[in-house]
Protein backbone atom coordinates (compact mmCIF):
# COMPACT_ATOMS: atom_id res chain seq x y z
CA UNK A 1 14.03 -23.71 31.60
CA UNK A 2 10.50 -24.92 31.41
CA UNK A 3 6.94 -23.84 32.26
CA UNK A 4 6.80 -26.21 34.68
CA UNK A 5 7.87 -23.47 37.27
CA UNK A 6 4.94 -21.80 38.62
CA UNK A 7 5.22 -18.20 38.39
CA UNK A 8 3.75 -15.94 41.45
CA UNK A 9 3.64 -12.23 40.43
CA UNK A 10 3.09 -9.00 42.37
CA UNK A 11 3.39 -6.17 39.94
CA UNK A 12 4.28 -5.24 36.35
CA UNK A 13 7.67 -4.70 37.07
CA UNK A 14 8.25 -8.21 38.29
CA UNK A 15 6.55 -9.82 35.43
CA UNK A 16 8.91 -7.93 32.37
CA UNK A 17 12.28 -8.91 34.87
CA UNK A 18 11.08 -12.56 34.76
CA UNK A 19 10.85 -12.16 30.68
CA UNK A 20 14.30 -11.10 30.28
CA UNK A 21 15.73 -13.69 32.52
CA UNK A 22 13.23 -16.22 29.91
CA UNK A 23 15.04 -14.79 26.90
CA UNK A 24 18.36 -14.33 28.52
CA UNK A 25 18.81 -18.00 28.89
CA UNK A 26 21.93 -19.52 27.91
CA UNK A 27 20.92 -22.10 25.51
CA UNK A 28 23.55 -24.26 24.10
CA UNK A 29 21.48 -26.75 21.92
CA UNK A 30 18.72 -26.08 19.69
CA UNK A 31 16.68 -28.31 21.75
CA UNK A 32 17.11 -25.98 24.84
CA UNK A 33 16.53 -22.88 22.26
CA UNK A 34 12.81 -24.34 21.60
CA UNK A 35 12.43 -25.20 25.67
CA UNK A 36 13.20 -21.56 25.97
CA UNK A 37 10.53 -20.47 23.19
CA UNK A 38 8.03 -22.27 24.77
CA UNK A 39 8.61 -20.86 28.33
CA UNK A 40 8.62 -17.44 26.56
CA UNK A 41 5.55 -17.83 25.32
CA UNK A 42 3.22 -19.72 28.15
CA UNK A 43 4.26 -17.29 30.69
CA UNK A 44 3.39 -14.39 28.05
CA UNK A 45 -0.04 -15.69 27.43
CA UNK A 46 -0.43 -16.67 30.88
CA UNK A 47 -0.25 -12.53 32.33
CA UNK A 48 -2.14 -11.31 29.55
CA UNK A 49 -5.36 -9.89 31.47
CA UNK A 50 -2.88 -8.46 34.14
CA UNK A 51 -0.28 -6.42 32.15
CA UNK A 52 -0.41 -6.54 28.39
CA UNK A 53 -3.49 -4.49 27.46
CA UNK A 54 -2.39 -2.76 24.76
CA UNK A 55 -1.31 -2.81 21.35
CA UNK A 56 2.40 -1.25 22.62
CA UNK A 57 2.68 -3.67 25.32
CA UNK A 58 2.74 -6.37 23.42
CA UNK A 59 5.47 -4.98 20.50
CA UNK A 60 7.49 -4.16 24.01
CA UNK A 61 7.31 -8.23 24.73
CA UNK A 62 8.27 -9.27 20.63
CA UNK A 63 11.13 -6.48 21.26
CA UNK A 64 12.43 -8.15 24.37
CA UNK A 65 12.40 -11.27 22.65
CA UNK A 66 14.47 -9.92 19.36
CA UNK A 67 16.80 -8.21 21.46
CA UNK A 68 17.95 -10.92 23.51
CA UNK A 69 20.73 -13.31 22.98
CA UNK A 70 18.46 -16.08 22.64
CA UNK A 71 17.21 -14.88 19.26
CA UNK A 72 20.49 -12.99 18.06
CA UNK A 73 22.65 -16.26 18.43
CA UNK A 74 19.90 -18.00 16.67
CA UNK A 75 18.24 -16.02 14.29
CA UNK A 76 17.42 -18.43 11.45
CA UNK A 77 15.80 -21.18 14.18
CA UNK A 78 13.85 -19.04 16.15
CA UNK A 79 12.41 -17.80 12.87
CA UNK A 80 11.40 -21.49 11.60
CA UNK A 81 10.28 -21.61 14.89
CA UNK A 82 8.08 -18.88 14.98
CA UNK A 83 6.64 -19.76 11.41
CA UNK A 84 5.73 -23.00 12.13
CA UNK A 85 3.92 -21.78 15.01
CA UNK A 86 2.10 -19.37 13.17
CA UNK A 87 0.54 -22.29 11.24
CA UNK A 88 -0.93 -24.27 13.76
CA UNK A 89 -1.33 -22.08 17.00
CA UNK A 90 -4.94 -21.96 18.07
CA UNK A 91 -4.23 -19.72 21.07
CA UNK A 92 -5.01 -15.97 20.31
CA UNK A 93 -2.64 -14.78 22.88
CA UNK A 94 -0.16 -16.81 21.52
CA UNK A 95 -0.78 -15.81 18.29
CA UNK A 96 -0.25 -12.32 19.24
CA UNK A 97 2.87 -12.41 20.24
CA UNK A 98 4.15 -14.62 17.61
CA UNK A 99 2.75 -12.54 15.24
CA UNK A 100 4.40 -9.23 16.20
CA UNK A 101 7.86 -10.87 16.59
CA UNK A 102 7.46 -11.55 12.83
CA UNK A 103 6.37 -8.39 11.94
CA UNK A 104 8.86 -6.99 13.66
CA UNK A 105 11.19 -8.75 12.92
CA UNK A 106 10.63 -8.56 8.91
CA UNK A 107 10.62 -4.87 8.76
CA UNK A 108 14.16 -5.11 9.63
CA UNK A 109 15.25 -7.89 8.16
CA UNK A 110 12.99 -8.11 5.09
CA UNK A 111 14.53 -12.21 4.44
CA UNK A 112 11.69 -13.31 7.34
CA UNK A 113 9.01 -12.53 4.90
CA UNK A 114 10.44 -14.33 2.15
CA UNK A 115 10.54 -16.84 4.53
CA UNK A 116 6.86 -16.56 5.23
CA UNK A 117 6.09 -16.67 0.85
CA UNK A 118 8.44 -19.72 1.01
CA UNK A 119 6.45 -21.99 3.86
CA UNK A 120 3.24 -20.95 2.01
CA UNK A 121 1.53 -18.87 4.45
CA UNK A 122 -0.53 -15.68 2.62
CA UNK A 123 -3.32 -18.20 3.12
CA UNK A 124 -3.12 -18.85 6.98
CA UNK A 125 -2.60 -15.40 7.19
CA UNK A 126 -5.80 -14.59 4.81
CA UNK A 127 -7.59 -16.83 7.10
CA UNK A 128 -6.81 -15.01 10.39
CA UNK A 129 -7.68 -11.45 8.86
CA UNK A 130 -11.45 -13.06 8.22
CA UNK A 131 -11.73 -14.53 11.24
CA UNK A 132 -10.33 -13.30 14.08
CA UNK A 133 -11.54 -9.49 14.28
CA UNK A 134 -14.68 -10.15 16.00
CA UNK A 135 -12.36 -12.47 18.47
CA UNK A 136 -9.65 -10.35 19.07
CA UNK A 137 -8.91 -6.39 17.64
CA UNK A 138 -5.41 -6.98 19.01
CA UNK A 139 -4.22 -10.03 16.98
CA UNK A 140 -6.49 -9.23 13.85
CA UNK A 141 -5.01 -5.58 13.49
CA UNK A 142 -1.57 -7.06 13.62
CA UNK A 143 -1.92 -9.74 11.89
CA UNK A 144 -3.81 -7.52 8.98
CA UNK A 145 -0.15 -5.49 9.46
CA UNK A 146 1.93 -8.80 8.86
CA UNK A 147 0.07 -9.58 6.00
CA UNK A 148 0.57 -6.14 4.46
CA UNK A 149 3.78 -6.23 4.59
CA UNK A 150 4.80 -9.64 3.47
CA UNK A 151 2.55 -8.65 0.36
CA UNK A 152 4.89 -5.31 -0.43
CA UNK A 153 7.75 -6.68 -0.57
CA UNK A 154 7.88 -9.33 -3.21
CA UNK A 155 5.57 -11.00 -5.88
CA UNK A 156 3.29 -13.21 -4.32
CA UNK A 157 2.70 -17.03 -5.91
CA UNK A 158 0.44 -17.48 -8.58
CA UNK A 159 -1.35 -19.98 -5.93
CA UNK A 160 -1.77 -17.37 -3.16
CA UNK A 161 -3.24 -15.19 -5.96
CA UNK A 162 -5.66 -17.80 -7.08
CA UNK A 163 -6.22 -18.41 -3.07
CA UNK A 164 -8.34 -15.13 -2.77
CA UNK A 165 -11.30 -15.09 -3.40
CA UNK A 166 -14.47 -12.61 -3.66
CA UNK A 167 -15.81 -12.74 -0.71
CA UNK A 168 -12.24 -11.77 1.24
CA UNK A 169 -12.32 -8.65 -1.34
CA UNK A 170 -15.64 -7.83 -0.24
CA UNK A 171 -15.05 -8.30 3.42
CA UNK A 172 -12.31 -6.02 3.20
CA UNK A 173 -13.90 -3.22 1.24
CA UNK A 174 -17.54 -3.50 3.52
CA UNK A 175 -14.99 -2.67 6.43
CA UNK A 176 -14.07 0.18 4.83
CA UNK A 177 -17.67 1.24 4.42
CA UNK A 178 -18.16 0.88 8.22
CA UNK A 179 -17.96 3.90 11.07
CA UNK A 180 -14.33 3.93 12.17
CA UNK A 181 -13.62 2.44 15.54
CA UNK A 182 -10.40 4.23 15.83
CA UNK A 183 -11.04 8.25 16.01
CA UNK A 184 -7.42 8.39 14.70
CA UNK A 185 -8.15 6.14 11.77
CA UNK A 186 -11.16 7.18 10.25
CA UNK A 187 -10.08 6.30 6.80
CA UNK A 188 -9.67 2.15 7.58
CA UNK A 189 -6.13 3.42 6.78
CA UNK A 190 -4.65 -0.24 7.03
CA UNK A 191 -7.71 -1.83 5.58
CA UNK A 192 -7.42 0.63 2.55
CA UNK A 193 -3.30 -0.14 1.94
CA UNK A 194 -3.83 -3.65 2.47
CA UNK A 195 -6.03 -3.35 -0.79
CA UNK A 196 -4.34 -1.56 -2.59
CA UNK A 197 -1.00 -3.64 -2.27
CA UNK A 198 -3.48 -6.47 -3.89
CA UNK A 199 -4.16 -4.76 -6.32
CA UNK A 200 -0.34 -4.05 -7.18
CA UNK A 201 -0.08 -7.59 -6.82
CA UNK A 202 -2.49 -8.50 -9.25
CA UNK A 203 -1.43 -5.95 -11.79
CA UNK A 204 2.41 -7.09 -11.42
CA UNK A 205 0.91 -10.80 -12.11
CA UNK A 206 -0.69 -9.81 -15.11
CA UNK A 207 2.07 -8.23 -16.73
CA UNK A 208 5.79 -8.63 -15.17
CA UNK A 209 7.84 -11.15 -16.83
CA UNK A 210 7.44 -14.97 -15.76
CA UNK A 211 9.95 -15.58 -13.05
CA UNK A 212 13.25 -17.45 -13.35
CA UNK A 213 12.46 -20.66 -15.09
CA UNK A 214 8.90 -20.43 -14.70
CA UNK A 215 6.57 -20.83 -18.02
CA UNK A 216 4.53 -17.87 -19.22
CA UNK A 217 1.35 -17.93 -18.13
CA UNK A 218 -0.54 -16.54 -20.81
CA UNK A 219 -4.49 -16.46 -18.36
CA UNK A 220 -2.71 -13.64 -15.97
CA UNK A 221 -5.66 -14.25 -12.55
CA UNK A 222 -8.64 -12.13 -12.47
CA UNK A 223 -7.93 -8.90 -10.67
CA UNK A 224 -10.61 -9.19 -7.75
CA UNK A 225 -10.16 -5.58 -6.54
CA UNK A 226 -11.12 -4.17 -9.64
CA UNK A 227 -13.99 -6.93 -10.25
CA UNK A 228 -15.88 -6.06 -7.26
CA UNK A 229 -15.66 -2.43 -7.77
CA UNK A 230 -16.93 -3.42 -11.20
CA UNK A 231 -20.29 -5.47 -10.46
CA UNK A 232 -20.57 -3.56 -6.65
CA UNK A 233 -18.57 -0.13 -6.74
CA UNK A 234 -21.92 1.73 -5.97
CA UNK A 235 -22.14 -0.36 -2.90
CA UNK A 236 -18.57 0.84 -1.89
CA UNK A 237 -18.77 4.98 -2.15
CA UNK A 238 -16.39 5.34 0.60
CA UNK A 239 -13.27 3.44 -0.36
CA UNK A 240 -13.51 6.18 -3.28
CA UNK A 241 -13.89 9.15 -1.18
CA UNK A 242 -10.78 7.62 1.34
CA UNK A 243 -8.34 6.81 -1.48
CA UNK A 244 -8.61 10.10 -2.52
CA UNK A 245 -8.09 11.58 0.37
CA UNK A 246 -5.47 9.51 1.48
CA UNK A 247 -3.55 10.86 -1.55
CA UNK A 248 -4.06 14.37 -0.23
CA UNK A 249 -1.86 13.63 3.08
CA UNK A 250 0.65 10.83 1.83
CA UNK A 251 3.86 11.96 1.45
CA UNK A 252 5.38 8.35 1.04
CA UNK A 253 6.45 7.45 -2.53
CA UNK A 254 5.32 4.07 -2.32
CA UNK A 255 2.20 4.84 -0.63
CA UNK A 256 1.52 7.12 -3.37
CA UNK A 257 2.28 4.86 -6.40
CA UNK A 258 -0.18 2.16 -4.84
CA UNK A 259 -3.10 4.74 -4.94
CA UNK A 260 -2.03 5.95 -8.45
CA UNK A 261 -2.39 2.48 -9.68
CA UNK A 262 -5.10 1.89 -8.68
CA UNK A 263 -6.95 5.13 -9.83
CA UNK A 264 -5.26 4.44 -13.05
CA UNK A 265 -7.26 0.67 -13.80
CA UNK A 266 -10.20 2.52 -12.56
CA UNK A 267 -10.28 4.97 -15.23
CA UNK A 268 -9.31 2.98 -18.10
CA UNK A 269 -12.06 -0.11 -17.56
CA UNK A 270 -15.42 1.25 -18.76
CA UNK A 271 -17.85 0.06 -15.81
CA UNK A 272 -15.53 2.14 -13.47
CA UNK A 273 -15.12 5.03 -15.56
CA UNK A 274 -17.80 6.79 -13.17
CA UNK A 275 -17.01 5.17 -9.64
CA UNK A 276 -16.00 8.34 -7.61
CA UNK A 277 -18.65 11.43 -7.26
CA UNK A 278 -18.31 13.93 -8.93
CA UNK A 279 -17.17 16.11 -5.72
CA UNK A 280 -14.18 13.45 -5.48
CA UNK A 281 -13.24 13.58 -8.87
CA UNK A 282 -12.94 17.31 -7.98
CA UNK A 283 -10.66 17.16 -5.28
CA UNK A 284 -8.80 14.64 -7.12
CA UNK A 285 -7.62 17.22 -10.03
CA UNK A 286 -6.86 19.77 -7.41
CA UNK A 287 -4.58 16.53 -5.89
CA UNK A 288 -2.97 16.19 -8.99
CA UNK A 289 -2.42 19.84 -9.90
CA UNK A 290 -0.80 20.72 -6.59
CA UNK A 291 1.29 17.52 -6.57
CA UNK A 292 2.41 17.37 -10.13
CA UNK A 293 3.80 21.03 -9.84
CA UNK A 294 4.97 19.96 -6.27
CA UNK A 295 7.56 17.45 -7.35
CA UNK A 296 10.81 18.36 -8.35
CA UNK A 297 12.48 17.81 -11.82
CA UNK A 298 14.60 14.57 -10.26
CA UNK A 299 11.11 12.83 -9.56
CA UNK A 300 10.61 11.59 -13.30
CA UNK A 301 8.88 8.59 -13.02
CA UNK A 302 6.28 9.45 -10.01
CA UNK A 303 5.57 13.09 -12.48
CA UNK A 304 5.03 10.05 -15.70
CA UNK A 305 2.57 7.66 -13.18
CA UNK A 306 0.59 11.03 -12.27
CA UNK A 307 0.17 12.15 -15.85
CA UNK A 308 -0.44 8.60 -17.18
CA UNK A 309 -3.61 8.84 -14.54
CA UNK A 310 -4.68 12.14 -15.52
CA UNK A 311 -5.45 11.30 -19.25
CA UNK A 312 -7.98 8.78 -18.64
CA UNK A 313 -9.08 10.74 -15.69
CA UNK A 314 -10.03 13.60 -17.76
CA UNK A 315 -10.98 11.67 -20.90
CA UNK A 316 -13.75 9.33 -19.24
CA UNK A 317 -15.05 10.63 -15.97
CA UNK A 318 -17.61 12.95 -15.56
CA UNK A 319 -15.20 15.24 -15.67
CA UNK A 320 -16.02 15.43 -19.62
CA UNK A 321 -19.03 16.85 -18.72
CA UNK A 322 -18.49 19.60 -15.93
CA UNK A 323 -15.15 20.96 -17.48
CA UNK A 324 -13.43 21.72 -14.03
CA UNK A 325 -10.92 23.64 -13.48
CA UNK A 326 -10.07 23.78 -17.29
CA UNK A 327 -7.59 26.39 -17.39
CA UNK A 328 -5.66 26.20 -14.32
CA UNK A 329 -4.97 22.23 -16.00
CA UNK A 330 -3.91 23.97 -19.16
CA UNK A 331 -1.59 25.80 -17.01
CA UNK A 332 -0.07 22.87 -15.36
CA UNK A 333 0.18 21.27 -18.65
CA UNK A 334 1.90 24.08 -20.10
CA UNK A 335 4.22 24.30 -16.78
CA UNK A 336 5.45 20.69 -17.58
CA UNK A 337 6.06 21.18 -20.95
CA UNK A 338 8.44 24.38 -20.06
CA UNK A 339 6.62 26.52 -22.52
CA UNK A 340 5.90 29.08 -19.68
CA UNK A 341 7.94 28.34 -17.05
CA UNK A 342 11.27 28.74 -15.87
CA UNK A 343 10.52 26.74 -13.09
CA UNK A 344 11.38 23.44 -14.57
CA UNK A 345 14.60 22.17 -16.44
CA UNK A 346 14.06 20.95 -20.51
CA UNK A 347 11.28 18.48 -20.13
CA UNK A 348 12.10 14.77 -21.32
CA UNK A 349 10.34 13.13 -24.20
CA UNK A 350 8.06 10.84 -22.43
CA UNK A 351 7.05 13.94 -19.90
CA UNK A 352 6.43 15.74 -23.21
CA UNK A 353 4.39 12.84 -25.20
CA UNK A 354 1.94 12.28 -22.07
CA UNK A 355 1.61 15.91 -21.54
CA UNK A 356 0.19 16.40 -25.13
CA UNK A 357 -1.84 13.06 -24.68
CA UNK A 358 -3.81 15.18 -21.72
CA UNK A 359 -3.50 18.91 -23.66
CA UNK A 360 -5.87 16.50 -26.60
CA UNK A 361 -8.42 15.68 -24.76
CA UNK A 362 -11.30 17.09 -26.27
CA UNK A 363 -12.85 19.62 -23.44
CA UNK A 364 -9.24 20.40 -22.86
CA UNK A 365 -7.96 21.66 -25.97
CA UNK A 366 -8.05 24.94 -26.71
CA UNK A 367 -11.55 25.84 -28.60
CA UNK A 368 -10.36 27.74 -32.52
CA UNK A 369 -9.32 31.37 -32.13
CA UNK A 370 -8.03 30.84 -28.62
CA UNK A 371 -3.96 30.49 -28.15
CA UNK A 372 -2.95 28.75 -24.95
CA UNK A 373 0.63 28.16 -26.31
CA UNK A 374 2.22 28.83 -29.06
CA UNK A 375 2.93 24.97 -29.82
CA UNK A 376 2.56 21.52 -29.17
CA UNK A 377 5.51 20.38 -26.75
CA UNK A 378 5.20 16.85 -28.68
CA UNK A 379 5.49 19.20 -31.99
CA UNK A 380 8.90 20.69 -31.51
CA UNK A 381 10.25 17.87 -28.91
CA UNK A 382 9.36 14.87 -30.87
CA UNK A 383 7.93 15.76 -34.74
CA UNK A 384 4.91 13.95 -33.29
CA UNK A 385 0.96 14.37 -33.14
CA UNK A 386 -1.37 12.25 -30.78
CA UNK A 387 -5.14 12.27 -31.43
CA UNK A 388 -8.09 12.13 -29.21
CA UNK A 389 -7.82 8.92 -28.52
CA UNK A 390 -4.13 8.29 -28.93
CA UNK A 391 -2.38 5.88 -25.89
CA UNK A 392 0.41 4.25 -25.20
CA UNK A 393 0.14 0.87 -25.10
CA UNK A 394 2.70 0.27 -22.97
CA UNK A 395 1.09 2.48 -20.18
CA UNK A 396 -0.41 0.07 -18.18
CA UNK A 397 3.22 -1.63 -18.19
CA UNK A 398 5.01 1.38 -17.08
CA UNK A 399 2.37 2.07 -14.31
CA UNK A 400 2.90 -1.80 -13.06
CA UNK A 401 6.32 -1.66 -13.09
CA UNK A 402 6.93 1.69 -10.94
CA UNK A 403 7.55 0.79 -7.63
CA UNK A 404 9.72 2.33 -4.45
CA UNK A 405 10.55 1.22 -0.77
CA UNK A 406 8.87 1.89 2.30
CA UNK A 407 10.29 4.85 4.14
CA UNK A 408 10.92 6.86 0.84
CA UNK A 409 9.29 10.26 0.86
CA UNK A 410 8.15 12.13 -1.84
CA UNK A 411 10.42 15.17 -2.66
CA UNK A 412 8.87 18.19 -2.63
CA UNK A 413 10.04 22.00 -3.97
CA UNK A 414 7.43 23.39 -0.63
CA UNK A 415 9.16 21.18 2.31
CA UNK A 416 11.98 19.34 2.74
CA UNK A 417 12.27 15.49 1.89
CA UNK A 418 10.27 13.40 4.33
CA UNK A 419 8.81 17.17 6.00
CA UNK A 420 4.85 16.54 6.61
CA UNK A 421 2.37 17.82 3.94
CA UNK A 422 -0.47 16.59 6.11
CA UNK A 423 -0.62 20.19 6.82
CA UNK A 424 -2.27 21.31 3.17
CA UNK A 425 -5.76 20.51 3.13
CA UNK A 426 -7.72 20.34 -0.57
CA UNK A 427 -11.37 20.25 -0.02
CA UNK A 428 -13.92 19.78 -2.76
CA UNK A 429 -16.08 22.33 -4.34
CA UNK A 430 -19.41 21.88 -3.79
């Protein structure tokens, strides 16, 4: 079949029959395969203005495409296929279709984004998300989504690391700053993940192991999230406030973890120390205290990140200064260790050990002739004492390390696994 054919339309209806006959062609060559590609996308591109306005029409014509025959007897091609065009397509429309079937595509079958590391293109990619939002909302949004998501999912090259630079950081994080254009996005939601999964990326750089047969790299690439929050935080207020209250709705483990990690560099490099307002840092702890006695004793490691954030959190904010919420924290703190509570099964050692790392920071220890509990957890668990300014060093590598996959919800002893928390507000004191 080829685009040759001149297509005369009269409604909607006709135009998605003539796309499944496209990608129901029998094609018994790889050479008719690509004919069939091409036909699949000209006629696409060519109805645009007439029916594919919207964001859902065109996942319905990357859907019709990886249903059909012609890509399920041909997976592997039409994938090559649709890479290579991805590289040096200059049409938008064309773009935007080849760009869903990817995405698509990958979040299925997760071996197409590996695919995408493998033919180098974070940078192409990079490229579009600069570019093409003023151009097209469409194609940038999705492509922004591809781009996500290949990121996730594995460790990106030391060479796509070293391929961003400032000003891409900054372009994201002044979007951020700007008045939403979606009313049902008025956190830059995508924007804000996309971010966040850098920084991951950057963290996992710096200390994961060097990969199979690959020397250590002993200069680990400047983490440009944190280094722009570092000379321009002040500048970018509202990726503060949004983080933080994305962390009040997400119920998603992974979700979750990317936020944590990032709240955790903040607060243990000194020129961030005091990025968030005050307010924030207040609804932050009442985040933390509702979560932390949220999750269930089989959530170990998530209950470890959260407490490895709190220490700094209360050690070098402002919160040093204002004392909030002081003794409902002792009473989480004393919750975890199980000195007062039923509620929770014999704590583990590392629970216990960061649990007294927060119950020493100064403002939070108990001043003399007041008894909060009758000991130390780290005391009677582990023989152990940890000063003021006692941490692990092997925090930061514990915090790297945890990860989980998309579509994993957070347990919860309030709602069932996956159930919606979106429903319990925290708003800051004034």
């Amino acid at each position: 079949m080829d685009f040759d054919v001149s297509y005369s339309l009269e409604n909607e209806q006709q135009f998605w029959d003539e796309l499944d006959e496209i990608v129901g062609a029998h094609c018994e060559t790889q050479s008719f395969v690509d004919n069939a590609l091409k036909t699949y996308l000209m006629f696409t591109s060519s109805f645009t203005d007439e029916y594919l306005n919207t964001e859902y029409d065109w996942a319905k014509c990357a859907f019709k495409l990886l249903e059909s025959s012609l890509f399920l007897k041909n997976k592997h091609h039409v994938r090559r296929r649709m890479i290579g065009r991805l590289r040096k397509e200059t049409s938008n429309t064309k773009l935007r279709l080849i760009t869903n079937v990817l995405l698509y595509d990958g979040r299925q079958h997760q071996k197409t984004f590996e695919l995408m590391q493998e033919e180098g293109l974070f940078s192409r990619l990079m490229e579009m998300v600069a570019q093409k939002r003023e151009e097209d909302r469409i194609l940038w949004s999705s492509v922004l989504d591809l781009l996500y998501e290949m990121s996730r999912i594995q460790r990106l090259r030391r060479e796509d690391l070293d391929s961003i630079g400032d000003g891409f950081i900054s372009y994201l994080f002044q979007l951020v700053e700007e008045d939403p254009d979606d009313p049902n996005d008025p956190y830059h939601y995508p924007v804000i993940r996309m971010l966040l999964v850098l920084n991951e990326q950057y963290m996992v750089s710096a200390h994961a192991p060097p990969r199979d047969g690959a020397p250590e790299d002993s200069n680990a690439p400047t983490n440009k999230v944190i280094k722009i929050l570092c000379f321009y935080g002040s500048t970018y207020k509202t990726f503060g406030e949004n983080i933080i209250l994305c962390l009040n709705r997400e119920s998603e483990t992974c979700l979750q973890l990317l936020i944590l990690k990032l709240l955790y560099l903040l607060f243990t490099t000194s020129a961030t120390y005091e990025y968030f307002y005050t307010n924030d840092l207040r609804v932050l702890v009442d985040v933390m205290i509702r979560n932390l006695l949220d999750l269930p004793e089989e959530s170990e490691s998530l209950r470890h990140t959260y407490l490895r954030v709190l220490y700094p959190l209360l050690e070098h904010t402002q919160l040093r200064h204002i004392h909030y919420k002081r003794d409902e924290i002792l009473n989480l703190l004393e919750c975890l260790s199980g000195v007062r509570s039923n509620h929770f099964q014999p704590v583990d050692q590392t629970t216990a050990r960061l649990v007294s790392r927060c119950a020493n920071v100064e403002w939070i220890k108990a001043p003399p002739g007041e008894t909060i509990h009758p000991e130390n957890p780290a005391h009677r668990l582990l023989g152990m004492s940890l000063g003021r300014q006692a941490q692990s060093s092997m925090s930061v590598l514990e915090v790297a390390s945890q990860s989980e996959k998309p579509g994993v919800y957070t347990p919860s002893r309030n709602r069932g696994i996956g159930g919606d928390s979106s429903g319990v507000e925290i708003a800051g004191e004034a």
